[in-house]
C-alpha atoms as a PDB file:
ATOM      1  CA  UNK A   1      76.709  -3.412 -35.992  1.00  0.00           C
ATOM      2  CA  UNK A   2      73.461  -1.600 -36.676  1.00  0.00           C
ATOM      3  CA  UNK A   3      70.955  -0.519 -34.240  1.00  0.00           C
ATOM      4  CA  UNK A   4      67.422   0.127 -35.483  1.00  0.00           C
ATOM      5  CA  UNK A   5      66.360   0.584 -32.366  1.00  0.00           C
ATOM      6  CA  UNK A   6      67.591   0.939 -28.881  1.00  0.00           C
ATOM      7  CA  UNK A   7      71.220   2.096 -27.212  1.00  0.00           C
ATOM      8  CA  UNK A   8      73.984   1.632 -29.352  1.00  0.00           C
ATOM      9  CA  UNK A   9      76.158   0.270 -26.718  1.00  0.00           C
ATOM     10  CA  UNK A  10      73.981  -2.482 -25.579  1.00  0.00           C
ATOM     11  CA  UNK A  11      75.505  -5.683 -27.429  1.00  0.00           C
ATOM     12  CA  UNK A  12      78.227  -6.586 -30.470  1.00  0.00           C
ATOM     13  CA  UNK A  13      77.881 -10.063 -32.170  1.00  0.00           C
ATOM     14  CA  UNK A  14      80.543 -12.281 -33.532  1.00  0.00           C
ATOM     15  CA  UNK A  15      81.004 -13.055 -37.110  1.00  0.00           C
ATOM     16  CA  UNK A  16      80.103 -17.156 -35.679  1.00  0.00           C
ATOM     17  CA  UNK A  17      76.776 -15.595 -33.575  1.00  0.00           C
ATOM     18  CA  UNK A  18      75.930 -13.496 -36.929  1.00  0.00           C
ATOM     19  CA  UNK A  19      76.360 -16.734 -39.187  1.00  0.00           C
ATOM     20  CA  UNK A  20      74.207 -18.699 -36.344  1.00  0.00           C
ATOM     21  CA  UNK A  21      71.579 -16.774 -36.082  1.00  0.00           C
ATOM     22  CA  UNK A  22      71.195 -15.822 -39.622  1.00  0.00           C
ATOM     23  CA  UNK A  23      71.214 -19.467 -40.447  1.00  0.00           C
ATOM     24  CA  UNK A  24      68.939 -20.243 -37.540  1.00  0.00           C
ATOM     25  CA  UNK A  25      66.818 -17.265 -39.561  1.00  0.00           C
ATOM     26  CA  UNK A  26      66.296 -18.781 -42.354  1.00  0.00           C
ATOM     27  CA  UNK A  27      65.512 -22.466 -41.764  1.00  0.00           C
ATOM     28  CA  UNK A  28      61.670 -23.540 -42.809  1.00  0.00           C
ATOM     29  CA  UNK A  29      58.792 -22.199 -41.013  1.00  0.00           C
ATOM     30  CA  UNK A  30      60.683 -19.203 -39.417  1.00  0.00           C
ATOM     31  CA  UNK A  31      58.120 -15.807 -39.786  1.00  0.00           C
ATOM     32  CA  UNK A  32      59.765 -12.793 -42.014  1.00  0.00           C
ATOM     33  CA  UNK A  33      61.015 -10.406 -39.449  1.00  0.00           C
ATOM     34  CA  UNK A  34      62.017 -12.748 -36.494  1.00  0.00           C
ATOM     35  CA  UNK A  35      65.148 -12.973 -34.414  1.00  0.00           C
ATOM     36  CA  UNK A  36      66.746 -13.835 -31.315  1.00  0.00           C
ATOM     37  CA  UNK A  37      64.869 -12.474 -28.658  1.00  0.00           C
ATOM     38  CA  UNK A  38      67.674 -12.029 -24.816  1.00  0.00           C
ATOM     39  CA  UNK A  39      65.470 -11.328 -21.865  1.00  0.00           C
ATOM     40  CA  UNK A  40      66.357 -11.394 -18.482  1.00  0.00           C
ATOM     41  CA  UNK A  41      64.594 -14.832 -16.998  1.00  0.00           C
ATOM     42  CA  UNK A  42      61.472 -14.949 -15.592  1.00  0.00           C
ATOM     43  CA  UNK A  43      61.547 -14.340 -11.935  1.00  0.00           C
ATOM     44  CA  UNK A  44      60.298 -17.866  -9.981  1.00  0.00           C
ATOM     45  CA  UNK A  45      58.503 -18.371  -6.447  1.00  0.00           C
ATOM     46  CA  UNK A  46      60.063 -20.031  -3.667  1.00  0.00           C
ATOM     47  CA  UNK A  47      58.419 -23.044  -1.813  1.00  0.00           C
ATOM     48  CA  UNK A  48      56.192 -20.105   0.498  1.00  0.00           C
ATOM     49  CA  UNK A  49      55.009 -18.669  -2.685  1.00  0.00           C
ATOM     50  CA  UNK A  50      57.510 -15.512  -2.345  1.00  0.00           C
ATOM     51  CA  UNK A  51      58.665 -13.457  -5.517  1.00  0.00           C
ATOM     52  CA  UNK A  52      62.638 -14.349  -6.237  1.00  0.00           C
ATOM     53  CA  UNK A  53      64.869 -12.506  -8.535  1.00  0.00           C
ATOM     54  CA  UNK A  54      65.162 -13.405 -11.668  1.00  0.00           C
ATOM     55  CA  UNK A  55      68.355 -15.846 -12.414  1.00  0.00           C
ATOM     56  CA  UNK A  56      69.814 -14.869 -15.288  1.00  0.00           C
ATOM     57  CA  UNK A  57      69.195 -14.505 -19.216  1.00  0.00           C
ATOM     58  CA  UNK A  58      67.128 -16.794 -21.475  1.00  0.00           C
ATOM     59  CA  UNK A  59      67.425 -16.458 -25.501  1.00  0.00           C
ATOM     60  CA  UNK A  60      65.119 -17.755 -27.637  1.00  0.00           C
ATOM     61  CA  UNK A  61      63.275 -17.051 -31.217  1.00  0.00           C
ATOM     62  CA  UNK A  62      60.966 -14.735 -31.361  1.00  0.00           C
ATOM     63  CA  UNK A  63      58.460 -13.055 -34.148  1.00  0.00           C
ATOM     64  CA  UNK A  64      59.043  -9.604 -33.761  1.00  0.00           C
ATOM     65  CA  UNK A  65      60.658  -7.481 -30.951  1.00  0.00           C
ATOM     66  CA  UNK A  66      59.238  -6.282 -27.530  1.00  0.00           C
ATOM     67  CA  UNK A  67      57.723  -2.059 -27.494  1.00  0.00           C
ATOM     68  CA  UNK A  68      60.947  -1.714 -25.280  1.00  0.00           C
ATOM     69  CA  UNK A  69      63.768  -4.190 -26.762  1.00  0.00           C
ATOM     70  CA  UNK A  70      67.037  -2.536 -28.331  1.00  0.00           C
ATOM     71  CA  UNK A  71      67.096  -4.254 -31.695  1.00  0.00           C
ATOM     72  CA  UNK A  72      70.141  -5.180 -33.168  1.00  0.00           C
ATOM     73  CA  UNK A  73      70.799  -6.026 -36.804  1.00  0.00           C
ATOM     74  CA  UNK A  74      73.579  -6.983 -38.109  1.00  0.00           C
ATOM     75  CA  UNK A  75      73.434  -8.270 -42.155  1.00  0.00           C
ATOM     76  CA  UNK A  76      70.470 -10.954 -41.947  1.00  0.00           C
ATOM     77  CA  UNK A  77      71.066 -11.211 -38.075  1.00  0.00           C
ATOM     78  CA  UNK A  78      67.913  -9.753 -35.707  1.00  0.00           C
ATOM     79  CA  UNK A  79      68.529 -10.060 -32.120  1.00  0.00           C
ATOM     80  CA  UNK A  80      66.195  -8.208 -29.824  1.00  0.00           C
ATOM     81  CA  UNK A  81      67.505  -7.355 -26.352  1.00  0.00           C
ATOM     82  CA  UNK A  82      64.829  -6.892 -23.427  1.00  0.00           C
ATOM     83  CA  UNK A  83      65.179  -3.585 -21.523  1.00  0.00           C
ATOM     84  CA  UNK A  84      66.103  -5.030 -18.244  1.00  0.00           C
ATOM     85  CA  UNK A  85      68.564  -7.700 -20.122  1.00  0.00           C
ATOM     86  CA  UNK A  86      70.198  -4.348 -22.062  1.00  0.00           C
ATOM     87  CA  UNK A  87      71.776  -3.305 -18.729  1.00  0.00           C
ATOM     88  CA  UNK A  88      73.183  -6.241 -18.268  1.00  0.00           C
ATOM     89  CA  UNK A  89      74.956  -6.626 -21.640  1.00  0.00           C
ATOM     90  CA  UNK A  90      76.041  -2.709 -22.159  1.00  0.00           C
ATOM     91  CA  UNK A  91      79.611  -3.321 -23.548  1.00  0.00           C
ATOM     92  CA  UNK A  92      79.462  -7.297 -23.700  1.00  0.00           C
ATOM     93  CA  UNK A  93      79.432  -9.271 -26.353  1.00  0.00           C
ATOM     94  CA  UNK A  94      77.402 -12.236 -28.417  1.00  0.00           C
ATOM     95  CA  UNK A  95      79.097 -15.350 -29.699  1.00  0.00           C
ATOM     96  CA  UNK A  96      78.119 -18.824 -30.796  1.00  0.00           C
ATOM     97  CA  UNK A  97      78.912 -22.239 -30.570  1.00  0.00           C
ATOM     98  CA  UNK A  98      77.145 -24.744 -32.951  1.00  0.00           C
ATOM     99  CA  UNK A  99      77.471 -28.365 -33.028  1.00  0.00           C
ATOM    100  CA  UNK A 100      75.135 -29.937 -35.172  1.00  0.00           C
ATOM    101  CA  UNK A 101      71.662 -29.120 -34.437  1.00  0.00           C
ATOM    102  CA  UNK A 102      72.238 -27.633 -31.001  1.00  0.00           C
ATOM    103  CA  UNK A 103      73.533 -23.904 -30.835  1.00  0.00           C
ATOM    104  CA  UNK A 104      75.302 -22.396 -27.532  1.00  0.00           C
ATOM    105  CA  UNK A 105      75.659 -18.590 -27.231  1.00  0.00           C
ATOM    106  CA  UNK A 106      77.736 -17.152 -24.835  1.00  0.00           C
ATOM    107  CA  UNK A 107      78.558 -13.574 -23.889  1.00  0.00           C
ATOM    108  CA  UNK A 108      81.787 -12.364 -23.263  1.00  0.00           C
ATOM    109  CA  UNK A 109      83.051  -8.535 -22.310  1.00  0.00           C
ATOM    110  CA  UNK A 110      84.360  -6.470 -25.393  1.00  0.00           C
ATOM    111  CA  UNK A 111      88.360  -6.629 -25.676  1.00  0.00           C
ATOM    112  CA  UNK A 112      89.547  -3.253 -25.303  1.00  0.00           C
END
């Protein structure tokens, strides 16, 4: 794993989440310098209008990386961790599950 940018214990990806993403990369229409973008998900309101915690993590594509994301590269695989989301993945790790078109990444700790 190589970290441009960020704490070098935040995530490590599987050889099947490097493939994914680099394949998810690469398909039509996809800007030069994207990747997978983890954040922590966006806090929602309850019925009274009050602030909740956020839930837990979303991924999705995104063009470039946050001022504050770790980045993580890894051959043709980008994936940009949020700063909040980087605590919660110190030591874990990425892997993927595709089945045709629909891709399922999990996150797993790091064996010993």
């Amino acid at each position: 794993m190589q970290i441009v940018k960020g704490d070098a214990n935040v995530l490590a990806l599987t050889e099947e989440a490097t493939m994914t993403i680099e394949e998810i990369l690469a398909e039509p229409g996809v800007p030069e310098g994207s990747g997978v973008r983890i954040a922590t998900a966006v806090p929602t309101t309850d019925p009274a209008g009050n602030a909740a915690a956020a839930t837990g993590l979303q991924v999705g594509l995104a063009a470039g990386p946050d001022d504050n994301d770790a980045v993580i590269e890894e051959r043709g695989a980008r994936v940009f961790v949020e700063d909040t989301a980087a605590v919660l993945l110190d030591d874990k790790v990425l892997d993927a599950d595709r089945t045709g078109e629909q891709v399922r990444f999990s996150i797993a700790n790091q064996p010993s």
